[in-house]
C-alpha atoms as a PDB file:
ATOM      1  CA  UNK A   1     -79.932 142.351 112.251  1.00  0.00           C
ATOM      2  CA  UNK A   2     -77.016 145.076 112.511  1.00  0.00           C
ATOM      3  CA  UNK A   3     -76.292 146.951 115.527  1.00  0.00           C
ATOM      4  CA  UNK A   4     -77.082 150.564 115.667  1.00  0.00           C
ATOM      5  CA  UNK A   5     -74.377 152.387 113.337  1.00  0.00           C
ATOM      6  CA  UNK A   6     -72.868 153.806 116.494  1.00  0.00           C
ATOM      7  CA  UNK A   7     -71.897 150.472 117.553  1.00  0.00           C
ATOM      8  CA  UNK A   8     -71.134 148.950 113.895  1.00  0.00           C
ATOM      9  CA  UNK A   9     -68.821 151.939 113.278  1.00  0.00           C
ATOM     10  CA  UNK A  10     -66.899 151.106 116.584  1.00  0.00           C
ATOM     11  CA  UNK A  11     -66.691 147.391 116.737  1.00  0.00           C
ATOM     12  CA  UNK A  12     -66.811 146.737 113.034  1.00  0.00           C
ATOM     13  CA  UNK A  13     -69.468 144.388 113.179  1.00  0.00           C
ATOM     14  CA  UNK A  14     -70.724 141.884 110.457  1.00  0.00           C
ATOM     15  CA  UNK A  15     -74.430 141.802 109.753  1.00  0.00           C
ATOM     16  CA  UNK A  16     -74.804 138.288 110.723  1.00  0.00           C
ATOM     17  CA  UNK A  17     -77.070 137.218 107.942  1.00  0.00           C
ATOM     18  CA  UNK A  18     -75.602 136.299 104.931  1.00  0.00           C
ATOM     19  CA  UNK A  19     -78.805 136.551 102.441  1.00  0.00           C
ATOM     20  CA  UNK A  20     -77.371 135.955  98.875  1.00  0.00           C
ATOM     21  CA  UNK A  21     -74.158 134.537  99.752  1.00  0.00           C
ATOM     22  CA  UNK A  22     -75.115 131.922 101.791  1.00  0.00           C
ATOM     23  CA  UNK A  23     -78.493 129.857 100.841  1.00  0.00           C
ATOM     24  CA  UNK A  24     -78.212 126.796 103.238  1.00  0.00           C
ATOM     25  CA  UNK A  25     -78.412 128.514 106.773  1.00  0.00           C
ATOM     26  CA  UNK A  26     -80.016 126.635 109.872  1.00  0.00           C
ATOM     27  CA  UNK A  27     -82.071 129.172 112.205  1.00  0.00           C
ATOM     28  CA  UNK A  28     -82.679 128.664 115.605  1.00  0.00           C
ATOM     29  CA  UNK A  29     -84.893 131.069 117.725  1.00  0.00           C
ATOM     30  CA  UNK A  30     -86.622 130.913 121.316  1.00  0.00           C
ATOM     31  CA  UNK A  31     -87.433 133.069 124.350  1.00  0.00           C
ATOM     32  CA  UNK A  32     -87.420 132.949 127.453  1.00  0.00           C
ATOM     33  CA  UNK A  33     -88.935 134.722 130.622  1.00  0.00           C
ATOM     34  CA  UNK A  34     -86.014 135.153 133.410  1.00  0.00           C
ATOM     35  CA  UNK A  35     -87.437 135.596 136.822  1.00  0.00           C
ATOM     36  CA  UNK A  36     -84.958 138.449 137.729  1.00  0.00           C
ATOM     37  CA  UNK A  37     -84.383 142.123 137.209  1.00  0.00           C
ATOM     38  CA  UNK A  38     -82.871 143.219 134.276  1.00  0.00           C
ATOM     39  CA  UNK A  39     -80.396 144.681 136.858  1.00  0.00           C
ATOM     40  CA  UNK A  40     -79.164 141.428 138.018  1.00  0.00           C
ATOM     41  CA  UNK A  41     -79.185 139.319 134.743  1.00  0.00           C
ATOM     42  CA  UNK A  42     -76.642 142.134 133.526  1.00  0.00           C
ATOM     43  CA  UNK A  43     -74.581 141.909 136.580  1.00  0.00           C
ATOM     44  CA  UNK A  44     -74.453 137.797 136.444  1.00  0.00           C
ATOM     45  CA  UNK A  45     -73.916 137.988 132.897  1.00  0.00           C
ATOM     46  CA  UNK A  46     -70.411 139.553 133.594  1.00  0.00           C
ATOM     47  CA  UNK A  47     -70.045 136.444 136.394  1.00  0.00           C
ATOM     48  CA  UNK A  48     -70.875 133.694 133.961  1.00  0.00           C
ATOM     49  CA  UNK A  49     -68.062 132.116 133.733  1.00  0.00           C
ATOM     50  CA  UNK A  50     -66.407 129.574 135.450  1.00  0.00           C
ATOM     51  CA  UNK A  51     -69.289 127.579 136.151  1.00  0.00           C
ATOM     52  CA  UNK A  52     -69.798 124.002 136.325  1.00  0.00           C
ATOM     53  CA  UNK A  53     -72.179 123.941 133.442  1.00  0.00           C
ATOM     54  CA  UNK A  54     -69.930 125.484 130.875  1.00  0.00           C
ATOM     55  CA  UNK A  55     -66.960 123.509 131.092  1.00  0.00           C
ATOM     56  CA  UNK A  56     -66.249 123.545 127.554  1.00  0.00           C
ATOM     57  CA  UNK A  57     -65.439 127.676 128.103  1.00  0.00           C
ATOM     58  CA  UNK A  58     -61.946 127.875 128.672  1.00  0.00           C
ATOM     59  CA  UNK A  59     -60.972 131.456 128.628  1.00  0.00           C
ATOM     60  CA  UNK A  60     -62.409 134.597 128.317  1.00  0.00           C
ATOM     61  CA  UNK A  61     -60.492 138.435 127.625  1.00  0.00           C
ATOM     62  CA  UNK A  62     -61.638 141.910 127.662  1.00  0.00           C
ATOM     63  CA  UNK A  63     -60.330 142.759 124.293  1.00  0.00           C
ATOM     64  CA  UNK A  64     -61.793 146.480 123.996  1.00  0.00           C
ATOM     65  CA  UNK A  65     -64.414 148.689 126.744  1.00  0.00           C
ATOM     66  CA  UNK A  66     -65.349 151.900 126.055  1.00  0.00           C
ATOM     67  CA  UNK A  67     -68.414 153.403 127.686  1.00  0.00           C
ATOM     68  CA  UNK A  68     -70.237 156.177 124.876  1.00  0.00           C
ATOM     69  CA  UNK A  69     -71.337 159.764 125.507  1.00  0.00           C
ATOM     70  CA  UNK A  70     -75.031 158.804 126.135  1.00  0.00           C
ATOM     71  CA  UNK A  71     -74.074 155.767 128.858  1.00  0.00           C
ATOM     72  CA  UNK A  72     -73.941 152.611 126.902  1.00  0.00           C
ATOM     73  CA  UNK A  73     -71.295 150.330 127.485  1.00  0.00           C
ATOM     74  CA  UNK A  74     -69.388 148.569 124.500  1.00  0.00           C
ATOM     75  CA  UNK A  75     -67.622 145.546 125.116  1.00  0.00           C
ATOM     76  CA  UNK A  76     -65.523 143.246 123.077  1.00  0.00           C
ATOM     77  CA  UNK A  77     -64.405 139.825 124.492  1.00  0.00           C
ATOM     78  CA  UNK A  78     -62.354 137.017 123.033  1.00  0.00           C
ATOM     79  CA  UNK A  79     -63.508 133.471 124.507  1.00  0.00           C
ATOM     80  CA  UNK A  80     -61.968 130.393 123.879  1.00  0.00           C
ATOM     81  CA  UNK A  81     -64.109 126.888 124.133  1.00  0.00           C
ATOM     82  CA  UNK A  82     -63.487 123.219 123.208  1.00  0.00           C
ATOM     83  CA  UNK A  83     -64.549 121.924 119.899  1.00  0.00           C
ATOM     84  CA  UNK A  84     -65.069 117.890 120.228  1.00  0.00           C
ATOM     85  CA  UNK A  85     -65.771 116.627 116.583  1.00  0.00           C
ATOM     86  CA  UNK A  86     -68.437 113.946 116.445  1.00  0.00           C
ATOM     87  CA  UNK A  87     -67.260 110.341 115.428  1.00  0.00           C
ATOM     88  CA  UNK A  88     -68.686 110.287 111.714  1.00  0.00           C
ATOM     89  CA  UNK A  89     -66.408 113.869 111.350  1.00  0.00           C
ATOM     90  CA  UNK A  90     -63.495 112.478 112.966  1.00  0.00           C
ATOM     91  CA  UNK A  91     -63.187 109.867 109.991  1.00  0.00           C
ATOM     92  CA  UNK A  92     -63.148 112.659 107.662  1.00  0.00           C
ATOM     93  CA  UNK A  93     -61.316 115.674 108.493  1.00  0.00           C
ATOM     94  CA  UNK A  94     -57.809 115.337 109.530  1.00  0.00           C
ATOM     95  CA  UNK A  95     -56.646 114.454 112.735  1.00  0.00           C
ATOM     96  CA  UNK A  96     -54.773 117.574 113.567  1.00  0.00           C
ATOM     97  CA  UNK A  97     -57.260 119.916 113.102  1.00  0.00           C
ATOM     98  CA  UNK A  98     -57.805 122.617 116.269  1.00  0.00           C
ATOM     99  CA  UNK A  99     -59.770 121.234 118.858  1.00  0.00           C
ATOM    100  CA  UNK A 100     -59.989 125.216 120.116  1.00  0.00           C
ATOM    101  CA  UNK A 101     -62.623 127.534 118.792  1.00  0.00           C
ATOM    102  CA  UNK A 102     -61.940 131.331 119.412  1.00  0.00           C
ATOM    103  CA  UNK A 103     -65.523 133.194 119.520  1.00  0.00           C
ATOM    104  CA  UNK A 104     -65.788 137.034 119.423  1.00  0.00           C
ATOM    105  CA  UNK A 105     -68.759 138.458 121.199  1.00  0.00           C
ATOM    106  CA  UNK A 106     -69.705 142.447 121.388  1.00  0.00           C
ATOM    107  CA  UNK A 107     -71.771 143.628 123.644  1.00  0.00           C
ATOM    108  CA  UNK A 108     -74.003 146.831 123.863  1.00  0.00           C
ATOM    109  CA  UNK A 109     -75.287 147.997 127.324  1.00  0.00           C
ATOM    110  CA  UNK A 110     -78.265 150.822 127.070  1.00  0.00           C
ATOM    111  CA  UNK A 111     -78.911 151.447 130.345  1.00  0.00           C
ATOM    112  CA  UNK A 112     -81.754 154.063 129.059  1.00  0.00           C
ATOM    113  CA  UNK A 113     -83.716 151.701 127.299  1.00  0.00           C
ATOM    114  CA  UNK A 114     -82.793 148.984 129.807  1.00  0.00           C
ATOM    115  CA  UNK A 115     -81.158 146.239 127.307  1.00  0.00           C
ATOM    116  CA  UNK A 116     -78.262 144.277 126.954  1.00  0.00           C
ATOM    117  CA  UNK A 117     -77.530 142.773 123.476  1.00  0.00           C
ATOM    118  CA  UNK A 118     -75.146 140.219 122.612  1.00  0.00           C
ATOM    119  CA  UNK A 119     -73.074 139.206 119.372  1.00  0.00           C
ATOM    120  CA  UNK A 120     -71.088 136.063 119.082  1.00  0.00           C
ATOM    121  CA  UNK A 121     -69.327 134.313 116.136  1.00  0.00           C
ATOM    122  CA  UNK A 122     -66.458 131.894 115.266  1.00  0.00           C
ATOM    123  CA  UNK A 123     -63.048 133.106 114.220  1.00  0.00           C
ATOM    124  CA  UNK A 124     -61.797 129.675 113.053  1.00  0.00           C
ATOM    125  CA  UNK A 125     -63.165 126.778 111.158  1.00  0.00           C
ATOM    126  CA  UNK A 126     -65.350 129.169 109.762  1.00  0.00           C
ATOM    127  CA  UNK A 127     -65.077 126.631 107.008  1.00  0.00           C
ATOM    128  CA  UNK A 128     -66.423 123.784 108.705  1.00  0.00           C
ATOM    129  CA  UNK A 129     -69.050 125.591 110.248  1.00  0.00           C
ATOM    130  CA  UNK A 130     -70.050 129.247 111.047  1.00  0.00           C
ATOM    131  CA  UNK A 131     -72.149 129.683 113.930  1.00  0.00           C
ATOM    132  CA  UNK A 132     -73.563 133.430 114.471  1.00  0.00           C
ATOM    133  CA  UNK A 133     -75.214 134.123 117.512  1.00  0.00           C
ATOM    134  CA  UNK A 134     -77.853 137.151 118.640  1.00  0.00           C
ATOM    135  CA  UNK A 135     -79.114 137.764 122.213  1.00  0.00           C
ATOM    136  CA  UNK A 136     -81.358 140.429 123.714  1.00  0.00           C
ATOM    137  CA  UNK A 137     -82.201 140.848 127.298  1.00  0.00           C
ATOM    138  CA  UNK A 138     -84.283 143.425 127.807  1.00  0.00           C
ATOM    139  CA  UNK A 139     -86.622 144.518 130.741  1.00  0.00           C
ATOM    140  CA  UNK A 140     -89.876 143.104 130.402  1.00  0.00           C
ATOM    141  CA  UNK A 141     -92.733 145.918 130.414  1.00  0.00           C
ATOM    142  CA  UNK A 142     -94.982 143.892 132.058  1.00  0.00           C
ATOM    143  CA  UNK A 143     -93.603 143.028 135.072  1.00  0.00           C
ATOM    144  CA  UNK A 144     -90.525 145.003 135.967  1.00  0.00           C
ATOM    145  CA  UNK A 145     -89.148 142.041 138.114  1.00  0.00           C
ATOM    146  CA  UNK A 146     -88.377 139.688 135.445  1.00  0.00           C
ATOM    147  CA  UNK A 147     -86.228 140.059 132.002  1.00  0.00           C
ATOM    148  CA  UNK A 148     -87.080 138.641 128.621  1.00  0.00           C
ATOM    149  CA  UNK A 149     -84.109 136.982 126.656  1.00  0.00           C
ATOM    150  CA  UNK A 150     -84.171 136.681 122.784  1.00  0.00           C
ATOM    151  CA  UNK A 151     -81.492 134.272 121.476  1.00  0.00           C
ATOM    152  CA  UNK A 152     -81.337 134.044 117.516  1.00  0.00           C
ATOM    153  CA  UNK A 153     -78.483 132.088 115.626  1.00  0.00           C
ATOM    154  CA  UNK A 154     -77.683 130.962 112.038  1.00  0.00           C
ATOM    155  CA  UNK A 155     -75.310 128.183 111.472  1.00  0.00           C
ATOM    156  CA  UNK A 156     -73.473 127.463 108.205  1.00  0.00           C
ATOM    157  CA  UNK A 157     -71.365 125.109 106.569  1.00  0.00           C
ATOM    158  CA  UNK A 158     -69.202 125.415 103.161  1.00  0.00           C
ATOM    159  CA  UNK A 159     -68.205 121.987 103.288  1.00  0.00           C
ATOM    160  CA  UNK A 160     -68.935 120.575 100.176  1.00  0.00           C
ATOM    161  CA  UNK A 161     -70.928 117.165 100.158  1.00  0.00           C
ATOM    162  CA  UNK A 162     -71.401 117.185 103.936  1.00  0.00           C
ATOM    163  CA  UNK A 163     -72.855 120.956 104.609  1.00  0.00           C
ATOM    164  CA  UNK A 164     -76.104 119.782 105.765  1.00  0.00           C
ATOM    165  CA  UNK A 165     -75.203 116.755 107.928  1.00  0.00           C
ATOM    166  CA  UNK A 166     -72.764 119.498 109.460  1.00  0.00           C
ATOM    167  CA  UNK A 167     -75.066 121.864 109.720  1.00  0.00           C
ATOM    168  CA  UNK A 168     -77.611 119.288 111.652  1.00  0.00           C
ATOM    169  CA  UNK A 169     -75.153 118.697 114.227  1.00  0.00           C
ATOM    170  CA  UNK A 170     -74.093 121.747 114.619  1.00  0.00           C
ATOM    171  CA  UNK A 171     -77.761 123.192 115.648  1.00  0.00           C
ATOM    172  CA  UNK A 172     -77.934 120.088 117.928  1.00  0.00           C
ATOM    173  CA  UNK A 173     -74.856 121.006 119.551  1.00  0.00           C
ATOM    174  CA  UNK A 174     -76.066 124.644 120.144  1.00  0.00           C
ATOM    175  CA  UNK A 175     -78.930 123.593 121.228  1.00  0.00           C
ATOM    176  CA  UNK A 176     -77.752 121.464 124.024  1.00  0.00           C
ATOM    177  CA  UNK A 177     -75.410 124.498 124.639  1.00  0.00           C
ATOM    178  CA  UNK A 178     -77.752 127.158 124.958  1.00  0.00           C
ATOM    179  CA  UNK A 179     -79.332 125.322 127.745  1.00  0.00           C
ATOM    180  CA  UNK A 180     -76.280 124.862 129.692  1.00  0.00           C
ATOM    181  CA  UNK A 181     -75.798 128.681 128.828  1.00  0.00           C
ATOM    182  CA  UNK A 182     -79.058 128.866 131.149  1.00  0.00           C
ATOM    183  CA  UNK A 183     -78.071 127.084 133.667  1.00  0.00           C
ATOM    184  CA  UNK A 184     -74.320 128.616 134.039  1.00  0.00           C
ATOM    185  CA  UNK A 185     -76.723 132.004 134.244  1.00  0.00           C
ATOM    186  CA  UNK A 186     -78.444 130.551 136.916  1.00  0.00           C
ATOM    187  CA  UNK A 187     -75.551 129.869 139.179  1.00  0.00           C
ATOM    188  CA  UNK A 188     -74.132 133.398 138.179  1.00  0.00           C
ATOM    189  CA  UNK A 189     -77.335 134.750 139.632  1.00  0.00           C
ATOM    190  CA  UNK A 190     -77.233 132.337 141.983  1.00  0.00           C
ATOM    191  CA  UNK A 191     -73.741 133.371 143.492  1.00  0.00           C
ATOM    192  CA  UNK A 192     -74.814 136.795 143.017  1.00  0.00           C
ATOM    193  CA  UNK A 193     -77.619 136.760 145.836  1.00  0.00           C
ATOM    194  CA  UNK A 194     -75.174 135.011 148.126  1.00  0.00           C
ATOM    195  CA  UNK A 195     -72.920 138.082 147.777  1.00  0.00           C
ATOM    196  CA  UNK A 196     -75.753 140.654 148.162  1.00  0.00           C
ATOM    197  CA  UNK A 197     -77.554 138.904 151.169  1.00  0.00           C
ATOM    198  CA  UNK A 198     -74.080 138.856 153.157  1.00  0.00           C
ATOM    199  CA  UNK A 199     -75.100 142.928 153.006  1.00  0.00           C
ATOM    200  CA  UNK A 200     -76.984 144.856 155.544  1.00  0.00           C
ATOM    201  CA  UNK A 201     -80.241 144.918 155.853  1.00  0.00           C
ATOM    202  CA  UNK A 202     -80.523 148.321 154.533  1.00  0.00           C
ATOM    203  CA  UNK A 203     -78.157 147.475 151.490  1.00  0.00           C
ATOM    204  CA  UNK A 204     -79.924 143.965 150.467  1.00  0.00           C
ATOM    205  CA  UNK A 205     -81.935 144.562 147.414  1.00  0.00           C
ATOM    206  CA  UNK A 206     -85.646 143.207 147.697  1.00  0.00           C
ATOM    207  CA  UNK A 207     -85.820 139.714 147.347  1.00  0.00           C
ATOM    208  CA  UNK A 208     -88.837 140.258 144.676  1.00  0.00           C
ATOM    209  CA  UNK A 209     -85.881 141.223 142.292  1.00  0.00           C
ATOM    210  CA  UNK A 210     -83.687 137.865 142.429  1.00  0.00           C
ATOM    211  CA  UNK A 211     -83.937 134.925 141.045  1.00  0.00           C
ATOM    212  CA  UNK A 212     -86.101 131.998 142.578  1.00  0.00           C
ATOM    213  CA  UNK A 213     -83.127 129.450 142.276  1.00  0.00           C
ATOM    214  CA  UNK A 214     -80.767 132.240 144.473  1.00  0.00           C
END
């Protein structure tokens, strides 16, 4: 679950799977066909954000872009999001506590092998709960118009006493975020074909490439 060693040697990355250290880890795993080109899911993954669906992003930074030798791009980024506790936690941690989460998330570009994947984890409250997140777009071989994500994550709590009701909420919570994670994709791409058909005709890419909500 590493990154190739190129990419572990440069960014440092954690293998996201703590086997052994940690027993009680919640797993969450789906896919999902995208009706787009790879080429334009990568380009309106850079456009994500603002969007009206992730309102709880607040900031995002290019901490570190490098592009290697053989063409991938390596990106680091620091985002910032809101962290609303739910009622029955409120009662028991104190009130002071960050509402702020700061996530880290590495990317790796391979424009050879036409695939874009993603690493995201918590910086704080790592405590409270860890939440480690994979994603993989890649071109699907089948049909050359469309892109297949795979989005894996492990959450974690060291909480003692209350790991597992944390750990429950936190998998609902990522759940309902990974689908507004769709949707603020969806208006990326969407605002992306606005740009592109305000082109020529001769520059407009083919309309079988974009996706059917643009």
């Amino acid at each position: 679950m590493l990154f190739n060693q190129r990419a572990s040697s440069r960014f440092g990355i954690r293998n996201i799977l703590y086997i052994g250290e940690r027993i009680m880890v919640k797993y969450f795993s789906n896919s999902t066909d995208i009706k787009c080109s790879w080429d334009y899911v990568v380009s309106a993954f850079w456009q994500r954000y603002p969007n009206p669906f992730s309102t709880h992003v607040l900031t995002e930074d290019v901490l570190y872009r490098e592009v290697s030798a053989d063409h991938q791009l390596f990106t680091r980024r620091l985002l910032t999001k809101t962290n609303r506790l739910p009622r029955w936690a409120e009662k028991i941690f104190p009130s002071n506590i960050a509402r702020s989460v700061y996530v880290v998330e590495d990317s790796i570009v391979d424009p050879v092998a036409r695939s874009l994947t993603t690493y995201t984890w918590n910086l704080n409250h790592t405590t409270l709960m860890s939440v480690e997140e994979r994603c993989v777009f890649q071109e699907s071989a089948e049909q050359p118009a469309s892109t297949q994500l795979r989005r894996e994550a492990w959450i974690s709590s060291s909480v003692y006493g209350f790991s597992r009701p944390i750990q429950e909420f936190g998998l609902a919570r990522f759940k309902s975020n990974q689908v507004k994670a769709m949707k603020g994709l969806e208006y990326a791409l969407s605002n992306l074909h606005v740009v592109t058909s305000q082109l020529p005709d001769s520059s407009e890419p083919s309309r079988s490439l974009l996706h059917p909500l643009c």
